[in-house]
C-alpha atoms as a PDB file:
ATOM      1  CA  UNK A   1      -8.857   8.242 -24.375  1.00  0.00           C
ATOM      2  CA  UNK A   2      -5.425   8.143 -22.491  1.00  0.00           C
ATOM      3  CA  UNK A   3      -4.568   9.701 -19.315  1.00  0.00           C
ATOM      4  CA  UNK A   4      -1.190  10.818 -18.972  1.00  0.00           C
ATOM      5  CA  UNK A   5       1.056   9.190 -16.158  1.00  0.00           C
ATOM      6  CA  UNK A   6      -1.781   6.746 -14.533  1.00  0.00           C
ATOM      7  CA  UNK A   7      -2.521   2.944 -14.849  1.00  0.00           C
ATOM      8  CA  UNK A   8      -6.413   3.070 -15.369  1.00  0.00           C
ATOM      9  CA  UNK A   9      -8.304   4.062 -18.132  1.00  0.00           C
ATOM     10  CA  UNK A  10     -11.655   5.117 -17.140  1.00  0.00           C
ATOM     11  CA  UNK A  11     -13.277   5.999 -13.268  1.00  0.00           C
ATOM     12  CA  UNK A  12     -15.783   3.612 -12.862  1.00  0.00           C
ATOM     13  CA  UNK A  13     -18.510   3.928  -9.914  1.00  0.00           C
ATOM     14  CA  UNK A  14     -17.970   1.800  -7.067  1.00  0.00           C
ATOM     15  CA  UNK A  15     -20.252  -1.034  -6.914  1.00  0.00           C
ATOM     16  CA  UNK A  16     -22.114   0.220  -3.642  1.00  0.00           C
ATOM     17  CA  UNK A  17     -23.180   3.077  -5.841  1.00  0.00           C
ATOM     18  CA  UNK A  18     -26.949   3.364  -7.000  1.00  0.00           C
ATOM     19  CA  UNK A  19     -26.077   4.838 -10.677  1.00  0.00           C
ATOM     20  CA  UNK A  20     -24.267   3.951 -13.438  1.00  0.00           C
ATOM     21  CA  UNK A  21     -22.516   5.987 -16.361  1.00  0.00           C
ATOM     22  CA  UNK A  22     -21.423   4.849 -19.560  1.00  0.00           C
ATOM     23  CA  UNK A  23     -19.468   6.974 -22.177  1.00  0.00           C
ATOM     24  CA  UNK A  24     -20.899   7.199 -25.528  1.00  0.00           C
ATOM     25  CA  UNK A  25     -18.804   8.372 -28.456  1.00  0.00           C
ATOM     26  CA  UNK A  26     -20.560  10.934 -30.335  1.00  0.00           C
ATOM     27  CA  UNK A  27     -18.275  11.785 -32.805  1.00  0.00           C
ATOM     28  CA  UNK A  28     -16.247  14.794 -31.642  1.00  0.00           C
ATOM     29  CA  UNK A  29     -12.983  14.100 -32.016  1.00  0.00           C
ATOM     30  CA  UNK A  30     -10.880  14.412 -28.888  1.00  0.00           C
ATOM     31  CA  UNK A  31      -7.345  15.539 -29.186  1.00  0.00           C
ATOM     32  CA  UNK A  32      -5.360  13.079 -26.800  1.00  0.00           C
ATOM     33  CA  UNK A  33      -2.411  14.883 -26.457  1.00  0.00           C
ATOM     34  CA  UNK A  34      -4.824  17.680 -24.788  1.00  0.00           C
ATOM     35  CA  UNK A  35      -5.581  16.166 -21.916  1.00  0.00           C
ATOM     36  CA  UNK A  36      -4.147  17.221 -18.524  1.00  0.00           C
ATOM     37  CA  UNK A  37      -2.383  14.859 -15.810  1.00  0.00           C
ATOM     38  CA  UNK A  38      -4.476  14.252 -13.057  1.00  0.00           C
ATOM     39  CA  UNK A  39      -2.796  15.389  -9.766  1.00  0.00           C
ATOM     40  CA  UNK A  40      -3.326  13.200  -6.671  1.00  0.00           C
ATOM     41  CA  UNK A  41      -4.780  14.220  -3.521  1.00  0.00           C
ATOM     42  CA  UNK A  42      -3.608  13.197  -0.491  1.00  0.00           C
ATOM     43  CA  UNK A  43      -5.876  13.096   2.128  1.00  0.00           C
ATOM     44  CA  UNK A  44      -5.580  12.462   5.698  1.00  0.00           C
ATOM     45  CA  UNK A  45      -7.455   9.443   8.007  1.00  0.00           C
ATOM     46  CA  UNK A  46      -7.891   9.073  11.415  1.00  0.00           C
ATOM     47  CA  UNK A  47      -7.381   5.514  12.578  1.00  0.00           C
ATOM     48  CA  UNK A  48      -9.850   4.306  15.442  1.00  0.00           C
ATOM     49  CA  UNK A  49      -7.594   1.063  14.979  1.00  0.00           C
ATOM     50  CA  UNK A  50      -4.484  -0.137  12.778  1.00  0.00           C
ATOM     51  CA  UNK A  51      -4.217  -3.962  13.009  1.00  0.00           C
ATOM     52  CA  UNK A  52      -6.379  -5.622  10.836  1.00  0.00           C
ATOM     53  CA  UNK A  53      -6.928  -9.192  11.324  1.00  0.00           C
ATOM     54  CA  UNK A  54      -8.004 -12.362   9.700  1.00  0.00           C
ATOM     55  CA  UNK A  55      -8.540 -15.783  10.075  1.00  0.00           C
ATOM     56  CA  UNK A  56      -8.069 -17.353   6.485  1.00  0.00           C
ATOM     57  CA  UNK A  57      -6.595 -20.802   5.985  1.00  0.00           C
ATOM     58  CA  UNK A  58      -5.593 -19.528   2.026  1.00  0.00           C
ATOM     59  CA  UNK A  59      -3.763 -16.568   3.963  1.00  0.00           C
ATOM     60  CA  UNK A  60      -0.225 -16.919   5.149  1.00  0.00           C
ATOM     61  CA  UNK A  61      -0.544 -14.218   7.848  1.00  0.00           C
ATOM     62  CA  UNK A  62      -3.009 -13.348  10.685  1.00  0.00           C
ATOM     63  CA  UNK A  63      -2.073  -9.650  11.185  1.00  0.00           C
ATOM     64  CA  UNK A  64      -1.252  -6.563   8.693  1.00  0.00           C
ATOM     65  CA  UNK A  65      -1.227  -2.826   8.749  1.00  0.00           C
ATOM     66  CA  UNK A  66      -1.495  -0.511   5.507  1.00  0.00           C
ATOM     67  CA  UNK A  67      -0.621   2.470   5.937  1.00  0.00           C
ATOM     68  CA  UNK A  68      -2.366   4.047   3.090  1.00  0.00           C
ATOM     69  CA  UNK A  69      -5.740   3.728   1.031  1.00  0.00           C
ATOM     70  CA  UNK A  70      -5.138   3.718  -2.677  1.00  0.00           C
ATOM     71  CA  UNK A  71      -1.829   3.576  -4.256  1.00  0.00           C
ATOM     72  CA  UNK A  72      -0.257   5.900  -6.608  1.00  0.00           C
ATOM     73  CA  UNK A  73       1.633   2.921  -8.340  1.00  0.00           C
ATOM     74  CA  UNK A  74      -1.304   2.703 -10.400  1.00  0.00           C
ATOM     75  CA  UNK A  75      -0.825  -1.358 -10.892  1.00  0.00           C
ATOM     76  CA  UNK A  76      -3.672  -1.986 -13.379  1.00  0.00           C
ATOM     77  CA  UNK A  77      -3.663  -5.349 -12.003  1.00  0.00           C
ATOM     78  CA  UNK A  78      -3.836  -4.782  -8.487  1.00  0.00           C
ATOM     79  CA  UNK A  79      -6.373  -6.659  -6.043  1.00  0.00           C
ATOM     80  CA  UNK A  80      -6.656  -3.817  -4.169  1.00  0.00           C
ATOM     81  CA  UNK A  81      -8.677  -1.574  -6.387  1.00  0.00           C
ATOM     82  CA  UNK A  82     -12.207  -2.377  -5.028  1.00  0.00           C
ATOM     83  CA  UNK A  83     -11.466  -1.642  -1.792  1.00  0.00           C
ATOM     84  CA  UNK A  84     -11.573   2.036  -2.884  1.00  0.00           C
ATOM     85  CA  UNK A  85     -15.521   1.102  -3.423  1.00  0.00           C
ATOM     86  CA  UNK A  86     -16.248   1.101   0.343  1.00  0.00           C
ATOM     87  CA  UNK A  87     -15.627   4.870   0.365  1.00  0.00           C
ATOM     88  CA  UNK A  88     -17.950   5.775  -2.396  1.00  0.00           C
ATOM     89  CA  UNK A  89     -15.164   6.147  -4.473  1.00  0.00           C
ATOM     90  CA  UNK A  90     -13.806   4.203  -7.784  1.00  0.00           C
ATOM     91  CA  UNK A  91     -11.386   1.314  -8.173  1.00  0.00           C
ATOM     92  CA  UNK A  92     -10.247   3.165 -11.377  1.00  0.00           C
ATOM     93  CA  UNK A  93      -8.749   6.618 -11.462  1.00  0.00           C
ATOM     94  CA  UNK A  94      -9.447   7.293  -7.976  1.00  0.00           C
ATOM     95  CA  UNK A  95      -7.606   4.736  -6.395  1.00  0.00           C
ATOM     96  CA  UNK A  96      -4.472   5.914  -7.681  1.00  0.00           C
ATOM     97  CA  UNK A  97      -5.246   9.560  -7.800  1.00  0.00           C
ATOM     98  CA  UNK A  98      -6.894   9.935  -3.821  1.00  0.00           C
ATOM     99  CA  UNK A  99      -4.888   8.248  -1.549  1.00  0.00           C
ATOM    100  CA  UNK A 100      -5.458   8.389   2.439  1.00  0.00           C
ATOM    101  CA  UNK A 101      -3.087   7.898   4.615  1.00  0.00           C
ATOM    102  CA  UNK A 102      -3.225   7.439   8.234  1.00  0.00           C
ATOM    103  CA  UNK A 103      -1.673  10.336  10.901  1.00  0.00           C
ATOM    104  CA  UNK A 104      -2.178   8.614  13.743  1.00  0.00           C
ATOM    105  CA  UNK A 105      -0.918   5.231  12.733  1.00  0.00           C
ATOM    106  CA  UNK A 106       2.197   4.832  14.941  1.00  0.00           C
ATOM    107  CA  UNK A 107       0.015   6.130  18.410  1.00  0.00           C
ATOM    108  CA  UNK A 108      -2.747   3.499  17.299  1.00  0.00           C
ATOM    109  CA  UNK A 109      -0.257   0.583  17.077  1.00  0.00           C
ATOM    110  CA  UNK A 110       1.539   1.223  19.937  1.00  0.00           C
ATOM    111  CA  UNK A 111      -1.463   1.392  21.964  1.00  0.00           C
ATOM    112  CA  UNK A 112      -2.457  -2.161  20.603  1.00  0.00           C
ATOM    113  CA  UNK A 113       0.840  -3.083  21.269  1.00  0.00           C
ATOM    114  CA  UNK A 114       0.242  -2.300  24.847  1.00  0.00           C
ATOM    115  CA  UNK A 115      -3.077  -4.553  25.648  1.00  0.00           C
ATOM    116  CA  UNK A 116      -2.484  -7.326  28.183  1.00  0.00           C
ATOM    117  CA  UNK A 117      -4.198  -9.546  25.704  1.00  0.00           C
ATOM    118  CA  UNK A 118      -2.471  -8.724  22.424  1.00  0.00           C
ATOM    119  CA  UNK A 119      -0.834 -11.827  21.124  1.00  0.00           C
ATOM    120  CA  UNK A 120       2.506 -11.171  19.304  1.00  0.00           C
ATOM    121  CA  UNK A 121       2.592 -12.212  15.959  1.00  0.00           C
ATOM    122  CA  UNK A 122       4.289 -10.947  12.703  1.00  0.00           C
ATOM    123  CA  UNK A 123       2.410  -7.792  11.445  1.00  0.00           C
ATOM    124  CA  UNK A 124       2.674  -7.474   7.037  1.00  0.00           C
ATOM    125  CA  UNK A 125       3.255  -3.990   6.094  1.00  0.00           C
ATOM    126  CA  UNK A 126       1.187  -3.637   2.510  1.00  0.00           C
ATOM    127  CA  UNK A 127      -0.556  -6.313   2.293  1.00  0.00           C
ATOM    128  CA  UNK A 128      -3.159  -4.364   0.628  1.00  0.00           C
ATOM    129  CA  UNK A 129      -1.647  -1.089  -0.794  1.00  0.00           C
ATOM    130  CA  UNK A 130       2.408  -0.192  -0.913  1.00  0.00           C
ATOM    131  CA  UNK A 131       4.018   0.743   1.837  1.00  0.00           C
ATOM    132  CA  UNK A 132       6.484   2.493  -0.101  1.00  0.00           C
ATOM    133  CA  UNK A 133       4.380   4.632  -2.385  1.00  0.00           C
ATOM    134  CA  UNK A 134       5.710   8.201  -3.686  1.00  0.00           C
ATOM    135  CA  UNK A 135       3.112   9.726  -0.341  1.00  0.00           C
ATOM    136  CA  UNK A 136       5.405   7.800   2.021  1.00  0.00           C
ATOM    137  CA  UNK A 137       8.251  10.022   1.195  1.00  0.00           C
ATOM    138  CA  UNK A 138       6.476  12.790   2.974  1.00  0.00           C
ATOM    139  CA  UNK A 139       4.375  11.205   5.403  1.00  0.00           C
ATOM    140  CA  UNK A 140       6.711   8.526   6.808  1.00  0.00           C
ATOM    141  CA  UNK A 141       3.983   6.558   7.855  1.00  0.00           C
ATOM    142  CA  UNK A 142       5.641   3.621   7.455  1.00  0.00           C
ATOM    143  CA  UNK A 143       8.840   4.477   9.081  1.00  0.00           C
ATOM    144  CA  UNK A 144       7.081   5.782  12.071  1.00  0.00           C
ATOM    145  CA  UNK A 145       5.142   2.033  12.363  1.00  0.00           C
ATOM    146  CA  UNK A 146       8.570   0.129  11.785  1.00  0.00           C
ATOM    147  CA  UNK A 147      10.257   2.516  14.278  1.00  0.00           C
ATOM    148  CA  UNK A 148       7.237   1.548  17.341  1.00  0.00           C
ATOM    149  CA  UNK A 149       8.018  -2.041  16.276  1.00  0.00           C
ATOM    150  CA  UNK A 150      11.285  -2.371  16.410  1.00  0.00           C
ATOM    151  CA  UNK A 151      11.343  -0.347  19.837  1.00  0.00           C
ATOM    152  CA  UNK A 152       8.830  -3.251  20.928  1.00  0.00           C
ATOM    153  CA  UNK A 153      11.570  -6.013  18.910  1.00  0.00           C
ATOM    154  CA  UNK A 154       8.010  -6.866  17.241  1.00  0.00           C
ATOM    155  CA  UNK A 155       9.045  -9.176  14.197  1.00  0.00           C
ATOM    156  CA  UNK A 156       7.226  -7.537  10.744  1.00  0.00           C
ATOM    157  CA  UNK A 157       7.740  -8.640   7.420  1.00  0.00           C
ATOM    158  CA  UNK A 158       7.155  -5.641   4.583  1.00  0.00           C
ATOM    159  CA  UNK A 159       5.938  -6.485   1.312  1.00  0.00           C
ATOM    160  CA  UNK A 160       6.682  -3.963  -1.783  1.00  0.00           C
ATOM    161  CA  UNK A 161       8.058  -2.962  -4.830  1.00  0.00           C
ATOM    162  CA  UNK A 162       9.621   0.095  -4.383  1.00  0.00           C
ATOM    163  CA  UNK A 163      13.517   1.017  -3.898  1.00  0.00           C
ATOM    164  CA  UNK A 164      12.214   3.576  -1.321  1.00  0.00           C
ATOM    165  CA  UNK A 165      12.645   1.114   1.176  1.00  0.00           C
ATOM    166  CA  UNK A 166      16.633   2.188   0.781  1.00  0.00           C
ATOM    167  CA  UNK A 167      15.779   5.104   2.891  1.00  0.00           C
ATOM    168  CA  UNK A 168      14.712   2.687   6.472  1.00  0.00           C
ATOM    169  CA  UNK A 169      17.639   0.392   5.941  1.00  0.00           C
ATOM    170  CA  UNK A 170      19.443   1.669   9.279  1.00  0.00           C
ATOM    171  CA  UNK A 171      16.002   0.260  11.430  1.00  0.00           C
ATOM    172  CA  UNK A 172      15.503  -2.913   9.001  1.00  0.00           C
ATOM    173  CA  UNK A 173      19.073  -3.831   9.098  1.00  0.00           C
ATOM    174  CA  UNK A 174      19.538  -4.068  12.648  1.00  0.00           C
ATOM    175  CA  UNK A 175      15.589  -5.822  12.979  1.00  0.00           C
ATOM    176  CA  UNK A 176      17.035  -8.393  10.361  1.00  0.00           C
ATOM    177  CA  UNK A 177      20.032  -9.428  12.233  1.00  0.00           C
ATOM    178  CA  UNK A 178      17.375  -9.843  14.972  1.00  0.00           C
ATOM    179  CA  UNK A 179      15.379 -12.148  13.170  1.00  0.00           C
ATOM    180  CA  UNK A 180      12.628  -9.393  13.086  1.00  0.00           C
ATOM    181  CA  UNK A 181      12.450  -8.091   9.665  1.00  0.00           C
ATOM    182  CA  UNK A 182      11.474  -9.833   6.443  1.00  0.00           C
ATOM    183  CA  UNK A 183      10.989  -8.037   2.753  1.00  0.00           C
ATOM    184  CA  UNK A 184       9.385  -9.206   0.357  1.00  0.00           C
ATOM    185  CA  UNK A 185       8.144  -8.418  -3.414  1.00  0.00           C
ATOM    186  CA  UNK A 186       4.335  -8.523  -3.679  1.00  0.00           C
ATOM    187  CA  UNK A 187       4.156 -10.537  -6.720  1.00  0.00           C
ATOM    188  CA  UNK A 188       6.535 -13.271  -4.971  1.00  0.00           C
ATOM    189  CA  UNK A 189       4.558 -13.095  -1.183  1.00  0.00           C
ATOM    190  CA  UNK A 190       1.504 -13.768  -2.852  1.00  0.00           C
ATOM    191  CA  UNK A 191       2.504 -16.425  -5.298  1.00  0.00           C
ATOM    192  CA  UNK A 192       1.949 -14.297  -8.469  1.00  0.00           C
ATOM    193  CA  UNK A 193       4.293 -13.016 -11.174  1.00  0.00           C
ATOM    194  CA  UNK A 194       4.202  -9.572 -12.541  1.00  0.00           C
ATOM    195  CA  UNK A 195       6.848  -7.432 -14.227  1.00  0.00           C
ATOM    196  CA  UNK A 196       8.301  -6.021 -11.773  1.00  0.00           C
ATOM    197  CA  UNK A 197       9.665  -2.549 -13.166  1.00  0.00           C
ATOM    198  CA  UNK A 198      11.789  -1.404 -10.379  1.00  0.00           C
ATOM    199  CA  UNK A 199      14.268  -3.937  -9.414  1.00  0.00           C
ATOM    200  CA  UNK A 200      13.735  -3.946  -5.494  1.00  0.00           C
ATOM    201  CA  UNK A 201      15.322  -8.301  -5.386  1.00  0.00           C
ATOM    202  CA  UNK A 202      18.692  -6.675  -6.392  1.00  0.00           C
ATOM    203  CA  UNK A 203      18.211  -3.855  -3.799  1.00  0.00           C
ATOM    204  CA  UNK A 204      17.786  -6.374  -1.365  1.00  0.00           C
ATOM    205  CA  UNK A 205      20.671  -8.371  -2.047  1.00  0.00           C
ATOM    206  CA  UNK A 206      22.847  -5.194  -1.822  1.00  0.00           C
ATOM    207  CA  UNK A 207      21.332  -4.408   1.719  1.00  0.00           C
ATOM    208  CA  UNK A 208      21.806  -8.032   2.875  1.00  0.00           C
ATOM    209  CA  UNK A 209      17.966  -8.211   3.944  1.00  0.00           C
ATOM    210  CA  UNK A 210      16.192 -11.679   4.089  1.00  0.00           C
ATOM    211  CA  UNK A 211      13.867 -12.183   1.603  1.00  0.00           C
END
């Protein structure tokens, strides 16, 4: 069975779940070309904080910030998938068809921004999910976070694959020639090649950003 315009096949349970379903084929024939796109739901999170944090040696940052839960890219390889588990919910269909995104993000960083004890260091933009999904474009999430961090000259480096990123090149510009802002594709951050099907390294080299 194919679903129209999405990377995953099936909707498997999340592994916290208690049941399990398997689809049998019973003969009926199913006419493909019948089935429906499934629309994506965009639902809105409130953030008790925005930074997360780690303390990996394999990792090459200590701070990031995703904007959004689930990603409408619909990557069939993407590492982020089983995250969508932790919310009851499956790394299949529904990641890429119920994405959250969070309304308070911007408030929430600059309040961590503010503590006497924060220590500055750079924050990654989609380190999990895109930054630049198609929900940004309506949300602006992400350009509200970019816009508290370059008020605070906060250095950030943004990995994605999207040419949406076009749209924030007035902030990133002026970050870069700070020494604030770095872009880069996910595939390349993370030391893993993918075909990358929209061509954000020649964007990049147009807009004069630092890879």
């Amino acid at each position: 069975m194919t679903i129209k315009n999405r990377g995953a096949l099936t909707n498997p349970e999340g592994r916290f779940e208690r049941q399990q379903h398997e689809a049998f084929d019973d003969g009926w024939y199913v006419d493909e070309e019948s089935l429906p796109n499934l629309e994506t739901v965009l639902l809105p999170e409130k953030a008790k904080s925005i930074i997360t944090r780690n303390n990996s040696p394999d990792i090459g940052f200590n701070q990031s910030i995703n904007p959004y839960k689930g990603c409408e890219h619909g990557c069939i390889y993407c590492y982020a998938r089983p995250s969508h588990s932790y919310m009851n919910l499956s790394p299949g269909l529904d990641f890429e068809t119920k994405i959250f995104y969070k309304v308070d993000a911007a408030k929430r960083l600059e309040e961590e921004l503010q503590k006497s004890n924060y220590i500055c260091q750079p924050i990654v933009l989609g380190a999990n999910t895109d930054p630049y999904q198609p929900a940004e474009n309506k949300f602006k999430v992400t350009r509200s976070l970019i816009e508290v961090l370059n008020r605070y000259q906060h250095p950030l480096v943004i990995i994605t694959k999207s040419t949406m990123i076009e749209r924030d090149i007035d902030i990133l510009s002026e970050m870069a020639k700070r020494n604030l802002a770095k872009v880069a594709n996910k595939g390349e951050f993370f030391g893993q090649y993918h075909r990358v099907k929209i061509p954000v390294f020649h964007l990049l080299q147009q807009l004069a950003l630092p890879k």
